[in-house]
Protein backbone atom coordinates (compact mmCIF):
# COMPACT_ATOMS: atom_id res chain seq x y z
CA UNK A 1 0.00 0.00 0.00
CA UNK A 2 1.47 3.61 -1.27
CA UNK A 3 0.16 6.62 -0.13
CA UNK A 4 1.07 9.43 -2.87
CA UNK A 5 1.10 13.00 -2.31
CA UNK A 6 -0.89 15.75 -4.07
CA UNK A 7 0.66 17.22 -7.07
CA UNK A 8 1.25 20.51 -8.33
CA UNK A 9 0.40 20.22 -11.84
CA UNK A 10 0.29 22.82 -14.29
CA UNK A 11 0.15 22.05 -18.63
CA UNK A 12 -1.72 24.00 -21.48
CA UNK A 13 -2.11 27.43 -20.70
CA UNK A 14 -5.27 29.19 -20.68
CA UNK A 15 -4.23 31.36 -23.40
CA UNK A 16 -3.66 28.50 -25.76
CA UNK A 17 -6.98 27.30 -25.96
CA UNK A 18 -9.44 27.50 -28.49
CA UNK A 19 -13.60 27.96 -28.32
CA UNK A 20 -14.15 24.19 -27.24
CA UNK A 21 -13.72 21.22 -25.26
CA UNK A 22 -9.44 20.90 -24.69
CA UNK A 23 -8.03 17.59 -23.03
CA UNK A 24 -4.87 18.41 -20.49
CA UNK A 25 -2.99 14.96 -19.81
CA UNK A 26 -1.18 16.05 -16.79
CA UNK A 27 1.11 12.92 -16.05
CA UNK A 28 3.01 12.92 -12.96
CA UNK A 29 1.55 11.01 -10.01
CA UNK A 30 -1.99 11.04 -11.71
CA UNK A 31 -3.88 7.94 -12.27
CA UNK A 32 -6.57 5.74 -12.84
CA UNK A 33 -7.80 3.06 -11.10
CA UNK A 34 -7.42 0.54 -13.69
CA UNK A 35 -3.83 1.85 -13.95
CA UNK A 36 -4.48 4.03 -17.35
CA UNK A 37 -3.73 7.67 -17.91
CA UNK A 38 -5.90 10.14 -16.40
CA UNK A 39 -6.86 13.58 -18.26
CA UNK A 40 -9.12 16.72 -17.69
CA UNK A 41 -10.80 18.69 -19.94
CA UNK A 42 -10.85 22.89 -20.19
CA UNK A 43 -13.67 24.87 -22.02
CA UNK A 44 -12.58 28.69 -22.05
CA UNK A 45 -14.90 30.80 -21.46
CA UNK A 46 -14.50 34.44 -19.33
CA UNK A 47 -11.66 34.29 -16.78
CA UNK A 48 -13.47 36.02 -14.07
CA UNK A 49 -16.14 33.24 -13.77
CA UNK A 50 -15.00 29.92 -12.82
CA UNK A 51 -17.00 26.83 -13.12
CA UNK A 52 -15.19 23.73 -11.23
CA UNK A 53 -16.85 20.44 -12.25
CA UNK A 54 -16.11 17.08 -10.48
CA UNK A 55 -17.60 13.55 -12.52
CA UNK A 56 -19.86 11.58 -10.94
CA UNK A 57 -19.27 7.52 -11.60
CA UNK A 58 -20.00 5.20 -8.36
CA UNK A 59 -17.01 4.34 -5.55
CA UNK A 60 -15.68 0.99 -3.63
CA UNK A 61 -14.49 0.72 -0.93
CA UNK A 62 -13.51 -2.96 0.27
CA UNK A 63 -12.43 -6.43 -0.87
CA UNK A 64 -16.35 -6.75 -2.48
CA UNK A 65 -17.33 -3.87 -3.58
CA UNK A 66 -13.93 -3.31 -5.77
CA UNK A 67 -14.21 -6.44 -7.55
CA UNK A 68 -17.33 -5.04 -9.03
CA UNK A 69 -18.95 -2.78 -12.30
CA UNK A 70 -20.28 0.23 -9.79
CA UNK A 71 -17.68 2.00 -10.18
CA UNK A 72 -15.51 3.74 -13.22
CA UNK A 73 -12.05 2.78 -13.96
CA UNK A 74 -10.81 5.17 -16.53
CA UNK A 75 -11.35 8.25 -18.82
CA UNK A 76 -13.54 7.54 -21.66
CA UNK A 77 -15.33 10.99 -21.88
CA UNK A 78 -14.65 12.61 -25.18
CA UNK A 79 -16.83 16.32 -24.30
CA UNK A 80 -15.44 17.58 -27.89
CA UNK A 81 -16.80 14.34 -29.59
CA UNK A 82 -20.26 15.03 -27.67
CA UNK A 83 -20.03 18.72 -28.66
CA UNK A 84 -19.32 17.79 -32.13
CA UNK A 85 -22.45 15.36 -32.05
CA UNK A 86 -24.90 17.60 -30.43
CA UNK A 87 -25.90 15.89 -27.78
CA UNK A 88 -24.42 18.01 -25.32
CA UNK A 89 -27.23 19.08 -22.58
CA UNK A 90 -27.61 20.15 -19.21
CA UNK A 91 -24.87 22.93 -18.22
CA UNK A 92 -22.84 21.95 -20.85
CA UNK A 93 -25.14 23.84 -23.84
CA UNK A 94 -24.07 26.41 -24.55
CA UNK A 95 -26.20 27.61 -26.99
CA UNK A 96 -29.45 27.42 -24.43
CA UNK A 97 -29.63 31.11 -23.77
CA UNK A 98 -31.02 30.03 -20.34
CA UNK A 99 -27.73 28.62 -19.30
CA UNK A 100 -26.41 30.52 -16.46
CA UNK A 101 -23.25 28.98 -16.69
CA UNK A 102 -22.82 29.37 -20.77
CA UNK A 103 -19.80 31.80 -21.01
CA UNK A 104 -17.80 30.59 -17.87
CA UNK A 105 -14.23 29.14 -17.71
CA UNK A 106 -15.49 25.77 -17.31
CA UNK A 107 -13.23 22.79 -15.66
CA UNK A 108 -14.12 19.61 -15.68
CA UNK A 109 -12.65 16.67 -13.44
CA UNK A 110 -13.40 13.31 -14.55
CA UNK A 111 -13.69 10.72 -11.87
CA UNK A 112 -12.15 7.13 -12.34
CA UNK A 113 -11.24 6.18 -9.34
CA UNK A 114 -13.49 4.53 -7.11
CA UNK A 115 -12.92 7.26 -3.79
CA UNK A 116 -15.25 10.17 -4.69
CA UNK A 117 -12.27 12.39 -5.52
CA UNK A 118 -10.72 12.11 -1.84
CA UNK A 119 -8.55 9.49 -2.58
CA UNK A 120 -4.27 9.21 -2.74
CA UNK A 121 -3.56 5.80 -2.02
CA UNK A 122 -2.61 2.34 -4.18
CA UNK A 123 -4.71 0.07 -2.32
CA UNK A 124 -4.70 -4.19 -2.97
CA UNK A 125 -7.83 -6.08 -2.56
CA UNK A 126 -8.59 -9.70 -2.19
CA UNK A 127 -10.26 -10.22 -5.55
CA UNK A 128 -12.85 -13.79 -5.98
CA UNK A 129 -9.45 -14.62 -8.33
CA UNK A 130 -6.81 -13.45 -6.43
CA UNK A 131 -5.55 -9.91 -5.16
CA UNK A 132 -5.78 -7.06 -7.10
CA UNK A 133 -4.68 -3.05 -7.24
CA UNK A 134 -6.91 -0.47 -7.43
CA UNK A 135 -5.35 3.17 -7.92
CA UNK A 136 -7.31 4.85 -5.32
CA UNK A 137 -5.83 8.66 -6.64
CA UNK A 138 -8.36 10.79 -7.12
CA UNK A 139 -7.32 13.72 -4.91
CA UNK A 140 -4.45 13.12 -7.12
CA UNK A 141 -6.21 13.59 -10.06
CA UNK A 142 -8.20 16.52 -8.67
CA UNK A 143 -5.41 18.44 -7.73
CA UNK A 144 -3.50 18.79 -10.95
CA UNK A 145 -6.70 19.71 -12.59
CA UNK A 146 -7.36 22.37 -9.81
CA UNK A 147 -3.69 23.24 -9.96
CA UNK A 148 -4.22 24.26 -13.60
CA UNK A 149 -7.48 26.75 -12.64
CA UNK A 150 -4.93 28.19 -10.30
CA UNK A 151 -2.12 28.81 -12.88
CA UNK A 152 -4.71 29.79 -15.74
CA UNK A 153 -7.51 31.50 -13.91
CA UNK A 154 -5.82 33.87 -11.05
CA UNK A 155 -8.32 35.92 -9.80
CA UNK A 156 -11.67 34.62 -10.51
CA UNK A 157 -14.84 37.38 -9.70
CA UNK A 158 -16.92 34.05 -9.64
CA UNK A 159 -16.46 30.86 -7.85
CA UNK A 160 -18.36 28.07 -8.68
CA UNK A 161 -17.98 24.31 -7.38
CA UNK A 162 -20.16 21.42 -8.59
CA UNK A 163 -20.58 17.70 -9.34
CA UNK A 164 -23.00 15.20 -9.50
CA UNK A 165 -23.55 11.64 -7.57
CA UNK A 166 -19.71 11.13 -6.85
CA UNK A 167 -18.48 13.99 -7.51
CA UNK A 168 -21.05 15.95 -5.54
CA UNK A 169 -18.85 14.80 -2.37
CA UNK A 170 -15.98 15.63 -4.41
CA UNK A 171 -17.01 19.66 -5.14
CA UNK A 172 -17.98 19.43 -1.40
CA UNK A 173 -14.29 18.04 -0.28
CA UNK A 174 -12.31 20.36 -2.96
CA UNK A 175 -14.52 23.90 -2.04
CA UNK A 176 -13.09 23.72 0.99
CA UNK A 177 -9.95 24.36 -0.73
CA UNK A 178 -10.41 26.22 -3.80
CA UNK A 179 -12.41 28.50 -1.98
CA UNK A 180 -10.04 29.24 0.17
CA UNK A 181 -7.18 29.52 -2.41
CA UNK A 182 -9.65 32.54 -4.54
CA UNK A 183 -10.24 34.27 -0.68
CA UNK A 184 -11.57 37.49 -3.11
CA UNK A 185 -14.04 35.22 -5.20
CA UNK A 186 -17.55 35.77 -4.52
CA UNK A 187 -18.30 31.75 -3.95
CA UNK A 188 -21.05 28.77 -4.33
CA UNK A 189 -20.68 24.95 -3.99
CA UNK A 190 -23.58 22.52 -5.58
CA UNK A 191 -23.91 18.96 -4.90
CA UNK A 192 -26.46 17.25 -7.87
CA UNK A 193 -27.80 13.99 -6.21
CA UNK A 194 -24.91 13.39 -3.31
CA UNK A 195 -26.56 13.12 0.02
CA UNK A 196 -23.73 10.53 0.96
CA UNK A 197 -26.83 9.10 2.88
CA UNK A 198 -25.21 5.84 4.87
CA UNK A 199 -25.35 3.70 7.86
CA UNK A 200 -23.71 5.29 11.12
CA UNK A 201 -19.65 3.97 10.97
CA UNK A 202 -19.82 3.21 7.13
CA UNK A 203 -16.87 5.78 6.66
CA UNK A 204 -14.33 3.91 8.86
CA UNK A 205 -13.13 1.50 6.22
CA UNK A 206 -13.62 3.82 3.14
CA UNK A 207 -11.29 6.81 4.59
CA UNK A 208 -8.78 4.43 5.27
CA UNK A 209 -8.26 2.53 2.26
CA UNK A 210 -8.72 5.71 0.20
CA UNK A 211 -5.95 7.29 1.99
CA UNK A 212 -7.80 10.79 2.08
CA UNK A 213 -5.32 12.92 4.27
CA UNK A 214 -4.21 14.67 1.37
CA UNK A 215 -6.91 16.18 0.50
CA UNK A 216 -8.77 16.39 3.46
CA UNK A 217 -9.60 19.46 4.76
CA UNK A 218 -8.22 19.62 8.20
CA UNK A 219 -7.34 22.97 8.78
CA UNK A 220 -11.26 23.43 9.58
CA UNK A 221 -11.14 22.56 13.37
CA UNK A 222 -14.02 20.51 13.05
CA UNK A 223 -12.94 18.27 10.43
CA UNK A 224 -9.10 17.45 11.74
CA UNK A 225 -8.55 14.37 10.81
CA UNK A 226 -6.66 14.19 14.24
CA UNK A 227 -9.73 14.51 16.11
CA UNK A 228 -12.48 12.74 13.89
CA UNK A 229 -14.27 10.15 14.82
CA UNK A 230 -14.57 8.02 11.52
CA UNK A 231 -17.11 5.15 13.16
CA UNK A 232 -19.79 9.22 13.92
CA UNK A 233 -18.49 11.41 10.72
CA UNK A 234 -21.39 12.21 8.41
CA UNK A 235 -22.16 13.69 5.35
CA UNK A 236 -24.22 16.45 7.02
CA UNK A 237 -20.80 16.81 10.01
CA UNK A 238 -18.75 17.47 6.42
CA UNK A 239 -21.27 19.93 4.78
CA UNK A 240 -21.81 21.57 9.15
CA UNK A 241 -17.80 21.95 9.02
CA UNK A 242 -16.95 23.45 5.34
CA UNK A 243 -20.10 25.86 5.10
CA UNK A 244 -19.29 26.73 9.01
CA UNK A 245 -15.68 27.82 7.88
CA UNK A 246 -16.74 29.64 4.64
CA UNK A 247 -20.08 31.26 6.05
CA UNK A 248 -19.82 34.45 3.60
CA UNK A 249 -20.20 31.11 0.78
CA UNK A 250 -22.67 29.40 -0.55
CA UNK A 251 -23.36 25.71 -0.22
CA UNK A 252 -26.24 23.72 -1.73
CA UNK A 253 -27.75 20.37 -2.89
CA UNK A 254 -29.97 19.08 -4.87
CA UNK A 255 -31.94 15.77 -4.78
CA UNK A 256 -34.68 13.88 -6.11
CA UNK A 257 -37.16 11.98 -3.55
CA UNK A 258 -37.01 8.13 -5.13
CA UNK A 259 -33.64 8.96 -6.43
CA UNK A 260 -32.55 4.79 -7.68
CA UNK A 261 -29.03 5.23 -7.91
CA UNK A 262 -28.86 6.98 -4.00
CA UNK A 263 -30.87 4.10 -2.88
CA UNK A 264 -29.20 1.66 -4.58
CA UNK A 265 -26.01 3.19 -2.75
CA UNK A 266 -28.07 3.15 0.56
CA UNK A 267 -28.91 -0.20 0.64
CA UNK A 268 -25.68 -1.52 -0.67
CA UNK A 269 -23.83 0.32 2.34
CA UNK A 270 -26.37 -0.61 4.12
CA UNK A 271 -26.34 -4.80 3.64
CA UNK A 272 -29.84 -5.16 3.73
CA UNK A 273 -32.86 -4.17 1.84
CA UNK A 274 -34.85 -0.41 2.54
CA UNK A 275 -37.71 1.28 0.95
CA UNK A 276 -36.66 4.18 -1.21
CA UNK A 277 -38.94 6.00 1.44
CA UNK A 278 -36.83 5.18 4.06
CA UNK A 279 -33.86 6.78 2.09
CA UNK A 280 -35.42 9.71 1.53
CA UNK A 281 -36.72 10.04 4.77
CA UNK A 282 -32.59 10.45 5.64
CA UNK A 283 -32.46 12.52 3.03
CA UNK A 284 -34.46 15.24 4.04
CA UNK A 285 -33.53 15.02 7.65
CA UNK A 286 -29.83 15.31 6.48
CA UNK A 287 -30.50 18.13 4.80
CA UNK A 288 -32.98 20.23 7.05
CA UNK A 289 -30.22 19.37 9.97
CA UNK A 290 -27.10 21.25 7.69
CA UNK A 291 -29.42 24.06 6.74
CA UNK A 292 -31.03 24.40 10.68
CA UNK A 293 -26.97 24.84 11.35
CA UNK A 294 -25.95 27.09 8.39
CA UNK A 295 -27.90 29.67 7.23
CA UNK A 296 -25.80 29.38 3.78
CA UNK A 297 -27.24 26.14 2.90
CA UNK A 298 -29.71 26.09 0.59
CA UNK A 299 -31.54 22.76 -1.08
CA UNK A 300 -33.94 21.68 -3.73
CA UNK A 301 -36.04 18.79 -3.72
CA UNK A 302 -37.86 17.60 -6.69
CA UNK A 303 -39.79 14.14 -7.37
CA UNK A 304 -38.85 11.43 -9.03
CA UNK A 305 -36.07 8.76 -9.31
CA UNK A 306 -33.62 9.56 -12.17
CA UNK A 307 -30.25 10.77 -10.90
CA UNK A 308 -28.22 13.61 -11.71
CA UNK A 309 -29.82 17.09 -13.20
CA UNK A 310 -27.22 19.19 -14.24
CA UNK A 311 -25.97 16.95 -17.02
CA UNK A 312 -29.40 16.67 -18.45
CA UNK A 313 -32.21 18.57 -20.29
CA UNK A 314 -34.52 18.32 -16.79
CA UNK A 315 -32.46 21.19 -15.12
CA UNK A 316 -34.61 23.39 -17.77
CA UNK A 317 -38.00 21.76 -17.02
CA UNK A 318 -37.77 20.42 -13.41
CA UNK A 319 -40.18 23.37 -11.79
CA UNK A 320 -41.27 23.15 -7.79
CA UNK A 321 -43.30 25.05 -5.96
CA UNK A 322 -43.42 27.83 -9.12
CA UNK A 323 -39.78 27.43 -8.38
CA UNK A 324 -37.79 26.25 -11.73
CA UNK A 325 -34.06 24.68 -10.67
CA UNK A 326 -32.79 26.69 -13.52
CA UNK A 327 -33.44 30.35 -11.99
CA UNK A 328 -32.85 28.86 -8.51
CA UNK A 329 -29.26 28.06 -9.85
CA UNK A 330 -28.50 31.24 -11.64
CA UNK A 331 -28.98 32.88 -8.13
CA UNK A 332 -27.01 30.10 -6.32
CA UNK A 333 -24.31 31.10 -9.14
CA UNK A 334 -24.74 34.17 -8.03
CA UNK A 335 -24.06 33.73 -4.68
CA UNK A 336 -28.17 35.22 -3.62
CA UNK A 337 -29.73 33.47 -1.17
CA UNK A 338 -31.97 31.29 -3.08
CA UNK A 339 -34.13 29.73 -0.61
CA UNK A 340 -34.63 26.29 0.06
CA UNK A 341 -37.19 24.15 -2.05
CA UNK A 342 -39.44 23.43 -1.25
């Protein structure tokens, strides 16, 4: 087992890049789990706003759970290919006038590493054929993309963190360092369908196989990894501890109320069978116990079960309460108070 360190990283200067979709291969350290190259992709757009996008794509986190399909192993994504098709939807059009994020400096962070973006560790797992690696180095990965915004894009006016599923805990994890790194940014994280929504001690064995000291944010008293108690640590302690530190920020998330691939996750963590009402159920109490203890929380709830919105047409038609998630993130983007929904 080899713990790596966080990278500085810096390749293809802003000024280089032309009116699409770029790939930076960064080398170095960075990884996927598989053991393939990793690379990020850069979509210029006007320096002062910055749009910081971690993948979504499952996680594992023991002997079991590694061995399997729920998670993804490499880079695949091919945004220019997508562009070129035009199939491109969700945050990414930027031809939908409606878009609030359609002329930002846009950087996105692919996720292939099983960890939820925390990870800096080579971890080997008893495999049903024998042991195996898995490159747990996604804070790895992370930082040499985020290590390029900081090169490229100096002194953003704009800060804005997102992801979906995975990479929902991974905006979460990484705001509490970008957003301290662009102090003068006016500053909003999003979460799309990442409650992290487990059983009390689940995060004992993850945190220590991933090997998430690297990234971790433990400079916020609360979170000190020298003081945590992995077996109590919840989602809702992370989101308390980063919005707590950064209270002139934004924080947010948004979920569905049968959401399939969050109760899939639930009851796989979980070992045992649950109604998707008993997920949600979590869900909302997670969420009205961050906001009751930060004032700059702010969620949306919608109905339904599909998964992820910002990475599909719905963010333009999902409407609650007279409330459509489209104007409710242009003012999260903003950094207004949008209000919780409902």
């Amino acid at each position: 087992m080899r713990a790596w360190m966080v990278p500085l990283v810096i390749a293809l200067g802003a000024a280089r890049l032309d009116a699409q979709w770029q790939a930076v291969v960064p080398g170095g350290d960075t990884l996927c789990a598989d053991g393939s190259p990793y690379r990020f992709f850069v979509y210029p757009g006007d320096p002062g706003k910055l749009l910081l996008e971690f993948e979504g794509g499952g996680a594992c986190w023991d002997d079991a759970t590694c061995a399997t399909s729920i998670y993804t192993r490499n880079v695949t994504l091919d945004p220019a290919a997508v562009e070129r098709s035009g199939q491109l939807v969700g945050i990414y059009d930027r031809t939908n006038p409606d878009n609030p994020f359609r002329d930002w400096m846009h950087v996105y962070v692919p996720y292939c590493t099983g960890d939820l973006h925390w990870g800096a560790n080579d971890r080997t797992y008893a495999g049903f054929t024998g042991p195996y690696v898995v490159h747990h180095r996604g804070a790895v990965n992370a930082a040499a993309a985020v290590s390029w915004a900081y090169e490229n894009v100096p002194a953003p006016r704009q800060l804005f963190v997102a992801g979906c599923s995975a990479g929902g805990y991974g905006a979460l994890l990484w705001s509490a360092q970008v957003m301290g790194h662009y102090s003068g940014a006016a500053a909003a994280q999003f979460s799309d369908s990442a409650a992290g929504v487990v059983p009390p001690g689940f995060f004992v064995i993850p945190l220590a196989n991933w090997g998430v000291a690297a990234a971790w944010p433990s400079f916020i008293p609360s979170l000190s990894l020298d003081r945590l108690d992995a077996s109590r640590v919840t989602m809702a302690d992370v989101y308390g501890g980063v919005a707590g530190f950064y209270p002139l920020s934004a924080f947010s998330q948004f979920n569905r109320l049968a959401d399939a691939t969050q109760v899939f996750f639930y009851i796989l963590t979980k070992g045992a069978l649950a109604p998707p009402e008993e997920w949600a159920a979590q869900m909302q109490a997670s969420m009205v116990s961050i906001e009751a203890a930060n004032p700059n929380f702010f969620g949306y709830i919608a109905p339904g079960s599909d998964h992820c919105v910002i990475n599909s047409a719905a963010l333009y038609t999902t409407q609650v309460g007279g409330v459509r998630l489209v104007d409710w993130l242009r003012k999260l983007s903003d950094t207004r108070a949008p209000g919780s929904v409902p």
